[in-house]
C-alpha atoms as a PDB file:
ATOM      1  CA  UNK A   1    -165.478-107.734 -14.834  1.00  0.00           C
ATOM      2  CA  UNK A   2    -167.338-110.681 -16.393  1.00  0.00           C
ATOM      3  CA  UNK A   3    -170.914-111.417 -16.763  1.00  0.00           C
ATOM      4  CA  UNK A   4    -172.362-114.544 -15.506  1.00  0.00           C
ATOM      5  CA  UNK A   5    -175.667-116.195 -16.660  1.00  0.00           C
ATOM      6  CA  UNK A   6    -178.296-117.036 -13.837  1.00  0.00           C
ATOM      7  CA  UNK A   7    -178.089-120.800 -15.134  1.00  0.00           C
ATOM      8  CA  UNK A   8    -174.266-120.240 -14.712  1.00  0.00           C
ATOM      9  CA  UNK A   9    -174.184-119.252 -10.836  1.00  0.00           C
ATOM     10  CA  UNK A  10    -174.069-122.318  -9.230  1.00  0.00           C
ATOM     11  CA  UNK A  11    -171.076-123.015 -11.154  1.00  0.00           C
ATOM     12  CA  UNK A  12    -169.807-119.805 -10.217  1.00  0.00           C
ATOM     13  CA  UNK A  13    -170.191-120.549  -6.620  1.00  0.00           C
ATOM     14  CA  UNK A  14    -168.718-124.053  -6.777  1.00  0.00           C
ATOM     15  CA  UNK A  15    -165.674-122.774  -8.869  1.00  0.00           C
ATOM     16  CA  UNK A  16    -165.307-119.894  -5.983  1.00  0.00           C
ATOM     17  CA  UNK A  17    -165.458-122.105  -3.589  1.00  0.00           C
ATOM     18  CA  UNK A  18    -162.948-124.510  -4.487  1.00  0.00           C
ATOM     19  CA  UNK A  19    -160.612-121.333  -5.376  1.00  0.00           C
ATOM     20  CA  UNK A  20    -158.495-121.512  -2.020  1.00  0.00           C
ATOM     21  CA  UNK A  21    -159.087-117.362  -2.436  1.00  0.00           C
ATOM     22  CA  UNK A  22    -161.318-114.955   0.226  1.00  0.00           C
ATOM     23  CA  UNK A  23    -164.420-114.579  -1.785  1.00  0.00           C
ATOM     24  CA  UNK A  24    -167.055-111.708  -1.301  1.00  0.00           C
ATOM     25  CA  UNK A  25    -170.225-110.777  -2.279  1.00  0.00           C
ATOM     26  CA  UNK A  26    -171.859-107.460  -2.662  1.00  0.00           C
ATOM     27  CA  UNK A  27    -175.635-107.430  -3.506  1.00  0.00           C
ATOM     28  CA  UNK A  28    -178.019-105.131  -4.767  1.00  0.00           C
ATOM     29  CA  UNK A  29    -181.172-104.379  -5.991  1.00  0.00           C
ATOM     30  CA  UNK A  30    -181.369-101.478  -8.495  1.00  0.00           C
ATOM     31  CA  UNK A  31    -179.044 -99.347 -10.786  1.00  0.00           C
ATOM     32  CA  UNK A  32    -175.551 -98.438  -9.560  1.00  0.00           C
ATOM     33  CA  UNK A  33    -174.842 -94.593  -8.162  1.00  0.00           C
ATOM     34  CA  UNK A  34    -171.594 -93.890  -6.435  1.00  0.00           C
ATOM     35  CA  UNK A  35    -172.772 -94.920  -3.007  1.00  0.00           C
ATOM     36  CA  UNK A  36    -172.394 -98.488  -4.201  1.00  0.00           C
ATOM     37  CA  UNK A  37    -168.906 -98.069  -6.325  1.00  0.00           C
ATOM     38  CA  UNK A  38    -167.518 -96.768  -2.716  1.00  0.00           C
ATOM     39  CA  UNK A  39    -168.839 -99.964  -1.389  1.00  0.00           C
ATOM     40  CA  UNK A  40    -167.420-102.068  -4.111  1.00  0.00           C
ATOM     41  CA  UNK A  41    -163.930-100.079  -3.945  1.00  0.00           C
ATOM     42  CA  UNK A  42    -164.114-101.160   0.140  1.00  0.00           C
ATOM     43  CA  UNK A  43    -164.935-105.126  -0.343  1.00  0.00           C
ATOM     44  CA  UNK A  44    -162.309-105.091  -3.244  1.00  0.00           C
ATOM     45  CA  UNK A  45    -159.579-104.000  -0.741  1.00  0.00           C
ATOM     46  CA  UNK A  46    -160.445-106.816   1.284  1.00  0.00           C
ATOM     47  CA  UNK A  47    -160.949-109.662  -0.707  1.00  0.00           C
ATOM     48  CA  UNK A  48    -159.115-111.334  -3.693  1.00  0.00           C
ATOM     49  CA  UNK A  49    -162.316-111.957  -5.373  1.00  0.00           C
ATOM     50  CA  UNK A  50    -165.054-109.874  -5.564  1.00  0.00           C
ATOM     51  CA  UNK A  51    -168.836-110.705  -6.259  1.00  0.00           C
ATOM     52  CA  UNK A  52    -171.368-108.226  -7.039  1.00  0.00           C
ATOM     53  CA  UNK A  53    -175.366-109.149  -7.415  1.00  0.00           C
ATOM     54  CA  UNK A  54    -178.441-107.766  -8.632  1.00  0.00           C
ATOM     55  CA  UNK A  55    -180.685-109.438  -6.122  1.00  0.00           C
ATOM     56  CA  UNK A  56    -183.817-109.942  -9.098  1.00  0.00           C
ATOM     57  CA  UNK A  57    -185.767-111.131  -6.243  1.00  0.00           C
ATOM     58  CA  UNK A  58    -185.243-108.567  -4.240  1.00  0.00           C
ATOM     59  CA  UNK A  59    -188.213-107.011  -6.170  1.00  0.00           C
ATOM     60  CA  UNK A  60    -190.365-109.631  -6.063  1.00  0.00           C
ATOM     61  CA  UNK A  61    -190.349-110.116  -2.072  1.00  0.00           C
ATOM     62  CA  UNK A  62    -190.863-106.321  -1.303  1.00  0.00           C
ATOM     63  CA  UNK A  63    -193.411-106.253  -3.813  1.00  0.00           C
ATOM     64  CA  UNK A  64    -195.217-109.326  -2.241  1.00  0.00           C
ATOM     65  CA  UNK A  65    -194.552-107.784   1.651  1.00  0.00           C
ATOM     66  CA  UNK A  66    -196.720-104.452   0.517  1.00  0.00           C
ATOM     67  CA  UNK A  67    -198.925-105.937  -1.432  1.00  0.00           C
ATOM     68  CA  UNK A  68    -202.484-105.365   0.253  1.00  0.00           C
ATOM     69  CA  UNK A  69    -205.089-106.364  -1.957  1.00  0.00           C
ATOM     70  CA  UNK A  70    -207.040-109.389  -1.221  1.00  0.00           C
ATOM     71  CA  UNK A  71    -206.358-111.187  -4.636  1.00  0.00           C
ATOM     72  CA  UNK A  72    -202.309-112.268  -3.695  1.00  0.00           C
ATOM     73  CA  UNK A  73    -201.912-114.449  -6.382  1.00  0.00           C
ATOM     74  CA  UNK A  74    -198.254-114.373  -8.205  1.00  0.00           C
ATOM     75  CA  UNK A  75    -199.167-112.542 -11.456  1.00  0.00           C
ATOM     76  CA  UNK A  76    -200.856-110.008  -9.737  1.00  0.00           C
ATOM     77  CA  UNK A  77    -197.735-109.099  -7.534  1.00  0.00           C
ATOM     78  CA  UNK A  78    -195.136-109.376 -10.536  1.00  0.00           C
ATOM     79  CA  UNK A  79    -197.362-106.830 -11.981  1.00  0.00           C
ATOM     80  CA  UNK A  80    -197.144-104.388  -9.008  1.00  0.00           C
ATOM     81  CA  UNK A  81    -193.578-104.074  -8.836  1.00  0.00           C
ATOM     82  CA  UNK A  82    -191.531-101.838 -10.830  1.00  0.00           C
ATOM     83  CA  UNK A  83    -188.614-104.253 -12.324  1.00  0.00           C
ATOM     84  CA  UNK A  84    -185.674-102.746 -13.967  1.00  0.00           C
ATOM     85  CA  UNK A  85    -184.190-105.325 -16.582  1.00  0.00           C
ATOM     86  CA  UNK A  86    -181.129-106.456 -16.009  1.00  0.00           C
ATOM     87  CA  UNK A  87    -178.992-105.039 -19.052  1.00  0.00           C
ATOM     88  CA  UNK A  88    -180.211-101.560 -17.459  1.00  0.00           C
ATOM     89  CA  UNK A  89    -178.362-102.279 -14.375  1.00  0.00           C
ATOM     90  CA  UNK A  90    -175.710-103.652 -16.036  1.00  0.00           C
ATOM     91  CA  UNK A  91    -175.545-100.231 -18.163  1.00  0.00           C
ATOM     92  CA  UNK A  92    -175.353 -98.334 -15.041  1.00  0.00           C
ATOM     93  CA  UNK A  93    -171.789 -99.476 -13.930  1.00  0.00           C
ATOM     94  CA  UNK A  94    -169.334 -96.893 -15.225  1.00  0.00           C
ATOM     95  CA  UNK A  95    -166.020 -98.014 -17.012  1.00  0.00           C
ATOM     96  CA  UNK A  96    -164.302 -96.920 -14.147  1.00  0.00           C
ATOM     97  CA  UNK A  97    -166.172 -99.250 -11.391  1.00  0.00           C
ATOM     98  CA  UNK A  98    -165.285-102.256 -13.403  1.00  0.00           C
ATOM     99  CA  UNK A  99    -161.814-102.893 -11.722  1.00  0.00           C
ATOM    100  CA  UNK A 100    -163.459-103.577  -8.175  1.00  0.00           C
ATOM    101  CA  UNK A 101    -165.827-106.468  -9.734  1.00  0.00           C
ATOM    102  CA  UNK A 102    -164.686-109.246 -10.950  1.00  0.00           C
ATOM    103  CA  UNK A 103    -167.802-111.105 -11.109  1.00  0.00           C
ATOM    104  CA  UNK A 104    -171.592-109.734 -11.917  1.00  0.00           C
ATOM    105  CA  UNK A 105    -174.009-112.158 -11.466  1.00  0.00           C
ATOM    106  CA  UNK A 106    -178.200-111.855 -11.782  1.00  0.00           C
ATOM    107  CA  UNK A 107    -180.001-113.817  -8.698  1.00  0.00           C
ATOM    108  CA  UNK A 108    -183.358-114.371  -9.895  1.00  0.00           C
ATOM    109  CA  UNK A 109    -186.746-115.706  -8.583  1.00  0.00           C
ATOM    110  CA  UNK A 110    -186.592-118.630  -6.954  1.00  0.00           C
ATOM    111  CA  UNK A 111    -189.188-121.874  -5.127  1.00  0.00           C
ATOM    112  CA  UNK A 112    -186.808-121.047  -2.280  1.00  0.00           C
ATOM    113  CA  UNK A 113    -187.103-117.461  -2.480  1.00  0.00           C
ATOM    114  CA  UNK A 114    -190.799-117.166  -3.048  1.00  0.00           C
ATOM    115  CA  UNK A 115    -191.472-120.339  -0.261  1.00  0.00           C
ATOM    116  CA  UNK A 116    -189.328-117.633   1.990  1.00  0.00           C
ATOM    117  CA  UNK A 117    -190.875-114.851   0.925  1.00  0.00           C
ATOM    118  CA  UNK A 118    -194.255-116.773   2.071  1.00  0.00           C
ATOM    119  CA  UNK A 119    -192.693-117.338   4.976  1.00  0.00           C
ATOM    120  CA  UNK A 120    -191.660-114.532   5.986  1.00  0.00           C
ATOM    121  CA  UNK A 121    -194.789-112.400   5.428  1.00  0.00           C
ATOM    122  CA  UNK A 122    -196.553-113.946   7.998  1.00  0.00           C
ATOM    123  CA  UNK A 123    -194.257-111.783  10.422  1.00  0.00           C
ATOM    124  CA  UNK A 124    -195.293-108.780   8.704  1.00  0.00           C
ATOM    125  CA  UNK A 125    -197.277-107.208  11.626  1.00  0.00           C
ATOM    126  CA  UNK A 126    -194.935-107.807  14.240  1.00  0.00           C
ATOM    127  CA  UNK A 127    -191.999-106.652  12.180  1.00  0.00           C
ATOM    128  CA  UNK A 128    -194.283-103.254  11.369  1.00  0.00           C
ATOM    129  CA  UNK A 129    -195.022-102.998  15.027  1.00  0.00           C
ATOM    130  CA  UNK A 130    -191.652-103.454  16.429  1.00  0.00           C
ATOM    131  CA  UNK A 131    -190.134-101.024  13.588  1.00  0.00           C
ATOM    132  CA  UNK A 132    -192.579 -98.392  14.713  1.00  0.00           C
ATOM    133  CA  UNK A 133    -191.331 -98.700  18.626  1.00  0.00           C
ATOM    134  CA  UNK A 134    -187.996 -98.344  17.778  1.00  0.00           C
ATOM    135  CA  UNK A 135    -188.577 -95.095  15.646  1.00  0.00           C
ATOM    136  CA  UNK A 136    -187.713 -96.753  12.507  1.00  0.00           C
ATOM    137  CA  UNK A 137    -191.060 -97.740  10.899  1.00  0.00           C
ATOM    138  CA  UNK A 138    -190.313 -96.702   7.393  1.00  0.00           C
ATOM    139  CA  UNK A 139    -187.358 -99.463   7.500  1.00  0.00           C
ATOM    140  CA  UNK A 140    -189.958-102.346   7.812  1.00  0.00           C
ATOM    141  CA  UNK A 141    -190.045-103.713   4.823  1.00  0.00           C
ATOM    142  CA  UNK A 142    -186.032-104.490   4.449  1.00  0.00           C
ATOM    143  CA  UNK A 143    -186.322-105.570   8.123  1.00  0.00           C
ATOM    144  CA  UNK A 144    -188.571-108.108   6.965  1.00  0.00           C
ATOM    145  CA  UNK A 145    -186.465-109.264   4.064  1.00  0.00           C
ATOM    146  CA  UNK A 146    -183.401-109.312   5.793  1.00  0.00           C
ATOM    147  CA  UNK A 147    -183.715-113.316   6.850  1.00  0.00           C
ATOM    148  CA  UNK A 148    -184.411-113.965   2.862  1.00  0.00           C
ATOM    149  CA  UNK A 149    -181.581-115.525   1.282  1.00  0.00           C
ATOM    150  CA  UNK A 150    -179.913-116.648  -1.900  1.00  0.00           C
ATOM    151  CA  UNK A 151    -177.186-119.470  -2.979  1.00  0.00           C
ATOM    152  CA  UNK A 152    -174.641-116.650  -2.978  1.00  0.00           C
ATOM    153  CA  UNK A 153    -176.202-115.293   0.804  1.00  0.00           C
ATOM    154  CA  UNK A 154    -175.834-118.198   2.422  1.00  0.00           C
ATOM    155  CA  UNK A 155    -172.548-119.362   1.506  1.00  0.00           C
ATOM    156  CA  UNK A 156    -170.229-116.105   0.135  1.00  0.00           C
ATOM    157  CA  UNK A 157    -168.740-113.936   2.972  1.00  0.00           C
ATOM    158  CA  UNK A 158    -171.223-110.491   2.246  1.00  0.00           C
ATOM    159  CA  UNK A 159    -170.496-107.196   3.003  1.00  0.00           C
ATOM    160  CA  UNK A 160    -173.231-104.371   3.297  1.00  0.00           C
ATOM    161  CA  UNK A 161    -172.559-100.600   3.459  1.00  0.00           C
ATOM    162  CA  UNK A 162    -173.624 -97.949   6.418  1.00  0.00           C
ATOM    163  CA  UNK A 163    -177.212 -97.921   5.272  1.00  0.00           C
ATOM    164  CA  UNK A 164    -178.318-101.477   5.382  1.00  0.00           C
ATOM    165  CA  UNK A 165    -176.626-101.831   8.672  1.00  0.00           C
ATOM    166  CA  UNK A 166    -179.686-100.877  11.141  1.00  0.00           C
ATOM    167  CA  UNK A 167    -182.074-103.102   8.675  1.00  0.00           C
ATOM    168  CA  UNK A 168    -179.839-106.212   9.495  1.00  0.00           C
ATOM    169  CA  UNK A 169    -179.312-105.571  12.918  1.00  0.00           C
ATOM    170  CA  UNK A 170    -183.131-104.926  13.491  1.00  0.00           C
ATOM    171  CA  UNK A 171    -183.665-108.228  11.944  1.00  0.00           C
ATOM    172  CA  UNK A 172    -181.362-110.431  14.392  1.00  0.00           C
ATOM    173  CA  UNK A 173    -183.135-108.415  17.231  1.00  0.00           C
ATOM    174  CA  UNK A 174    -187.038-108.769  16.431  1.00  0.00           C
ATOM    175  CA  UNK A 175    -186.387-113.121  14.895  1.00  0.00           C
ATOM    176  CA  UNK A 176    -183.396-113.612  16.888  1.00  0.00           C
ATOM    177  CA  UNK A 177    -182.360-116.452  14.374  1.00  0.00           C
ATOM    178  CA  UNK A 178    -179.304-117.658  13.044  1.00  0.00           C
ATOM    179  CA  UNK A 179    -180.853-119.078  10.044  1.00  0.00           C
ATOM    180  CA  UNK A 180    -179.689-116.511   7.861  1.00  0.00           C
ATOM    181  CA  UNK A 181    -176.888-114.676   6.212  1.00  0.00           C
ATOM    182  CA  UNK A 182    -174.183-112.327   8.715  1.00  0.00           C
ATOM    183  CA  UNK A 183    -173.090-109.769   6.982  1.00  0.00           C
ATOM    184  CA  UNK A 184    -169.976-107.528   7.655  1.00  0.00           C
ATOM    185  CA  UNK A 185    -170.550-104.191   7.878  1.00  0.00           C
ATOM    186  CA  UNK A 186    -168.418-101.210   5.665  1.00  0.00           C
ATOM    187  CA  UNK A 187    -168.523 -99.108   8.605  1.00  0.00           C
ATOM    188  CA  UNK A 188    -168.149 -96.008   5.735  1.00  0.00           C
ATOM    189  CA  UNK A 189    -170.318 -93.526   4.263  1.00  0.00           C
ATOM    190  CA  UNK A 190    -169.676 -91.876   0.928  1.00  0.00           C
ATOM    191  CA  UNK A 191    -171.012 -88.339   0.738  1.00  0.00           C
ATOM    192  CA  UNK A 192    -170.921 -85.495  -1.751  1.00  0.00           C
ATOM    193  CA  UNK A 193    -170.391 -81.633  -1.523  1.00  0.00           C
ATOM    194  CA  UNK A 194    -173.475 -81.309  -0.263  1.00  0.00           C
ATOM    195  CA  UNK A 195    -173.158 -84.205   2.691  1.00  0.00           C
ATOM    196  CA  UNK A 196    -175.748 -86.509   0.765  1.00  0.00           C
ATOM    197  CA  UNK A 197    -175.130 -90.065   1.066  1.00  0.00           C
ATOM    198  CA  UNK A 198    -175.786 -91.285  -2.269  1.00  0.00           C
ATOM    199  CA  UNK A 199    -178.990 -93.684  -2.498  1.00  0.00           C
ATOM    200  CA  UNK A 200    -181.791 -94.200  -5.613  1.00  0.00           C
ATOM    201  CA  UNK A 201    -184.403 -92.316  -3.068  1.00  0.00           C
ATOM    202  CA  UNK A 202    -184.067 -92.240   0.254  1.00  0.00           C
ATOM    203  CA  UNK A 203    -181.443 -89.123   0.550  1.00  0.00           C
ATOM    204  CA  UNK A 204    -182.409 -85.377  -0.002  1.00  0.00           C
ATOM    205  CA  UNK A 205    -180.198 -81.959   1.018  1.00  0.00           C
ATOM    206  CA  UNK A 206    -182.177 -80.825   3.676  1.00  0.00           C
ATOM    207  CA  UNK A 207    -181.514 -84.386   5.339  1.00  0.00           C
ATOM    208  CA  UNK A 208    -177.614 -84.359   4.208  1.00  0.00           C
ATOM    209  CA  UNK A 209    -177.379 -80.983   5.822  1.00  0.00           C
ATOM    210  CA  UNK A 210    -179.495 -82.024   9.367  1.00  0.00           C
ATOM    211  CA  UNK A 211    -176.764 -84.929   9.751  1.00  0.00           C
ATOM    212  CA  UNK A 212    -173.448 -82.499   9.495  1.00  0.00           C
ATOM    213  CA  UNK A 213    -175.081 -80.401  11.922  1.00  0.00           C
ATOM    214  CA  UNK A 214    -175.539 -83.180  14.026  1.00  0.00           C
ATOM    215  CA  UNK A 215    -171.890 -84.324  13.610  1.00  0.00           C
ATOM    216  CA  UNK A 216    -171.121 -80.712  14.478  1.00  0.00           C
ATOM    217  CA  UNK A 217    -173.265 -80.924  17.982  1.00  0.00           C
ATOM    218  CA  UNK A 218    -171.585 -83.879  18.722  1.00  0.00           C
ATOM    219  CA  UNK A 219    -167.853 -82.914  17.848  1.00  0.00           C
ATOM    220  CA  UNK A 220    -168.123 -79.759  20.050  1.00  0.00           C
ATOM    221  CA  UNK A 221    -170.603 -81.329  22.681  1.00  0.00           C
ATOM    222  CA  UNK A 222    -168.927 -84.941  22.786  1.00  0.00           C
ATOM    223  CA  UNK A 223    -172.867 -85.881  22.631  1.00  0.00           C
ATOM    224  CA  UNK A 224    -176.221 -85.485  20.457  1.00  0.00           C
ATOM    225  CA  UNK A 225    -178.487 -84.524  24.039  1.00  0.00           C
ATOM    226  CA  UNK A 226    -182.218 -85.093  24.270  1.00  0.00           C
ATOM    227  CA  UNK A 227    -182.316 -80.962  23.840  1.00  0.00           C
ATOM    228  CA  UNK A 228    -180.104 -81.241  20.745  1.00  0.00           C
ATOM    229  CA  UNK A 229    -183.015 -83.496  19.764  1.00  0.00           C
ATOM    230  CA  UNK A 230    -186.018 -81.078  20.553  1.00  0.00           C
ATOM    231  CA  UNK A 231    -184.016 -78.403  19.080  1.00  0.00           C
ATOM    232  CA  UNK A 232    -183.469 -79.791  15.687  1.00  0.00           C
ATOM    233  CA  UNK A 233    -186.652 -81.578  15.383  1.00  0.00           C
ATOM    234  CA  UNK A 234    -188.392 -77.689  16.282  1.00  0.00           C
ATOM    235  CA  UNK A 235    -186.229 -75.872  13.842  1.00  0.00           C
ATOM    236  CA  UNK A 236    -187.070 -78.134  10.806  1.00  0.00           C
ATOM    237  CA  UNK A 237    -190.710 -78.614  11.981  1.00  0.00           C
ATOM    238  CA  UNK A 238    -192.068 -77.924   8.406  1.00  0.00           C
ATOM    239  CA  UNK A 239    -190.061 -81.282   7.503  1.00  0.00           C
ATOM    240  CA  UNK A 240    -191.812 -83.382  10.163  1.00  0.00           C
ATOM    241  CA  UNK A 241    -188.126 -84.159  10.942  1.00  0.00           C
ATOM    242  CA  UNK A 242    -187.884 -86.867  13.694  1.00  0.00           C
ATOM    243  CA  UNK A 243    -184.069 -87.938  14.908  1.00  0.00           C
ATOM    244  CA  UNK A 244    -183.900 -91.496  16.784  1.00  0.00           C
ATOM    245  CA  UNK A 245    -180.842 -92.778  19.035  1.00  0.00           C
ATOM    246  CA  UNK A 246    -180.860 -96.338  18.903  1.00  0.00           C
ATOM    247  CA  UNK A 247    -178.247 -98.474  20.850  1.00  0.00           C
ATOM    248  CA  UNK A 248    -176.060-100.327  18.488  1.00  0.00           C
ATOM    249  CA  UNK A 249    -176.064-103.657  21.057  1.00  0.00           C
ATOM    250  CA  UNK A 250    -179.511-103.975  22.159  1.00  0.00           C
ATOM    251  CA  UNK A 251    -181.862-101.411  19.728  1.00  0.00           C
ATOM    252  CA  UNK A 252    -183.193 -99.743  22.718  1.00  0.00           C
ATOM    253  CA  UNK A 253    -184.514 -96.007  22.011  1.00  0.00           C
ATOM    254  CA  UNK A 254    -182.036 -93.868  24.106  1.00  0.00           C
ATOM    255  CA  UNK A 255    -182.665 -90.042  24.929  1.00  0.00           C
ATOM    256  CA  UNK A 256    -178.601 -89.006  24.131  1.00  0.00           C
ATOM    257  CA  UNK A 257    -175.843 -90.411  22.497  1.00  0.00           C
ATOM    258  CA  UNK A 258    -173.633 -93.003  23.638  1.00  0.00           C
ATOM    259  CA  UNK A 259    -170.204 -94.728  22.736  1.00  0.00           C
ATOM    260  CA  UNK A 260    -172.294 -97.401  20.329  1.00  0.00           C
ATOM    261  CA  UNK A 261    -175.276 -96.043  18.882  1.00  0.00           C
ATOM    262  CA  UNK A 262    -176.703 -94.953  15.485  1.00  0.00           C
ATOM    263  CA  UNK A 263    -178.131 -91.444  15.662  1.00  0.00           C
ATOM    264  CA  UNK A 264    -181.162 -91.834  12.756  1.00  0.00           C
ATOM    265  CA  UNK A 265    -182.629 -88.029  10.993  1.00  0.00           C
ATOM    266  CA  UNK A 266    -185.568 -88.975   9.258  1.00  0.00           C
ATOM    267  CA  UNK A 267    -188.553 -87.018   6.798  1.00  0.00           C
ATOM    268  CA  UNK A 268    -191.210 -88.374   5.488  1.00  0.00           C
ATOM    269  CA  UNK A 269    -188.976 -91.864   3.514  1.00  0.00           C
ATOM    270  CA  UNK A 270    -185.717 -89.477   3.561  1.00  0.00           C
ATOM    271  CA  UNK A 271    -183.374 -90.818   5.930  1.00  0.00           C
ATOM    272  CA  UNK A 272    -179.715 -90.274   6.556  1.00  0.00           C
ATOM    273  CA  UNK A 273    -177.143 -91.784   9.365  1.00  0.00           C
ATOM    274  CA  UNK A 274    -174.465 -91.322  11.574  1.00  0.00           C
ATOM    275  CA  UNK A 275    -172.400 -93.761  14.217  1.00  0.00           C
ATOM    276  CA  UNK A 276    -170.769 -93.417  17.323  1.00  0.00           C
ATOM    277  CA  UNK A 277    -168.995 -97.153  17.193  1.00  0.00           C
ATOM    278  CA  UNK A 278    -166.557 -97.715  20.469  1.00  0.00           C
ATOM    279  CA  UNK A 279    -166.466 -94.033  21.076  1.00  0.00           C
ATOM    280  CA  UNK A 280    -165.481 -93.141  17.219  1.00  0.00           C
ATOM    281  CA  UNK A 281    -168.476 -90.738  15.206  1.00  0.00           C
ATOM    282  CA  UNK A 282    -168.787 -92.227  11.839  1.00  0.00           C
ATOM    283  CA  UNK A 283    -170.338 -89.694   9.449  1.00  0.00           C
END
């Protein structure tokens, strides 16, 4: 794995470019776990050069999107935002990761990607209201940044895992725009003994544990019904537990399961998924 310099990236990208090889790109935007080493383990298998990286702005733009004081100049909102240096991401990546990178790059603050940023949080209520129909309002925010991209976004071939999947796809739906990156989509979860899927914050137990039993439901059932729903959502009422069907074509709410859909369990910011892609349950 080799370091690269943010000065350094755009002769990164040129040098990739000109390679003749398939190039991809992982990004992220905060230390390492084992959700994203099972990501980076995917890509590798399907690419002869793999780029992973920290998306620095990342930070910056989510920052700006819930900022909501009146005074939204730029030192105030680097301020807000908690920014983990880079050598602390860098520290995170076990020995054993390293063979599935072969490139770790920084993508910093950009004009482009505050003039985007800008842009883009102009659409902040509608992207809040339309998150909130579709039962997913805690996913604004990386709705909203979804169209935001970088010189390795808009050129690279980029993969995302399970989790950012319904973010990106949300995104196409509510600015139906081609401006910005298409991702393909690691249709894989990694999950420990206890069914978490691995994530900085947004997993928990009680949620890991909600999702195999709906994977149970639906293995013995062949569906996730709109009583499955009430059921669940009555027996874990102390965790204000909501569970949304969403359509995987057209993001319409549905009442059961179908063959392409993304079945959502949600408390509080605690979220976990499972697919039913082309008839297949993904959990």
């Amino acid at each position: 794995m080799k370091l690269i310099h943010p000065y350094n990236n755009q002769k990164l990208l040129d040098e990739l470019l000109s390679s003749g090889k398939r190039v991809g790109l992982t990004e992220i935007n905060g230390t390492v776990h084992e959700g994203h080493a099972f990501i980076f383990s995917e890509v590798k298998q399907l690419v002869d050069i793999h780029v992973v990286s920290y998306a620095e702005w990342n930070h910056y733009s989510f920052a700006t999107f819930n900022f909501n004081r009146g005074d939204q100049n730029e030192n105030n909102i680097c301020h807000t935002y908690k920014h983990q240096p880079s050598f602390s991401i860098r520290e995170s990546i076990r020995p054993e990761w390293e063979r599935f990178i072969d490139f770790f790059c920084w993508s910093p603050v950009t004009d482009s990607i505050k003039e985007q940023t800008s842009l883009w949080l102009k659409e902040k209520r509608k992207c809040v209201d339309f998150c909130k129909q579709k039962g997913i309002e805690y996913l604004w925010p990386q709705v909203l940044i979804s169209p935001i991209i970088d010189i390795f976004d808009g050129t690279l071939d980029c993969y995302v895992g399970p989790k950012n999947i319904i973010p990106d796809l949300a995104g196409r739906k509510l600015f139906q725009s081609d401006r910005f990156w298409k991702p393909d989509y690691i249709w894989k979860f990694y999950r420990d003994e206890v069914f978490q899927t691995k994530s900085r914050s947004s997993n928990s137990v009680e949620i890991g544990i909600i999702t195999k039993i709906v994977r149970d439901v639906i293995q013995k059932k062949g569906q996730l019904s709109a009583d499955d729903v009430n059921l669940l959502k009555g027996t874990y009422v102390s965790l204000q537990l909501d569970v949304v069907i969403l359509d995987l074509d057209t993001l319409d709410r549905l009442s059961a399961t179908n063959d392409n859909c993304v079945i959502s369990c949600v408390s509080g910011t605690k979220a976990d998924y499972l697919f039913i892609k082309d008839k297949e349950l993904i959990f």
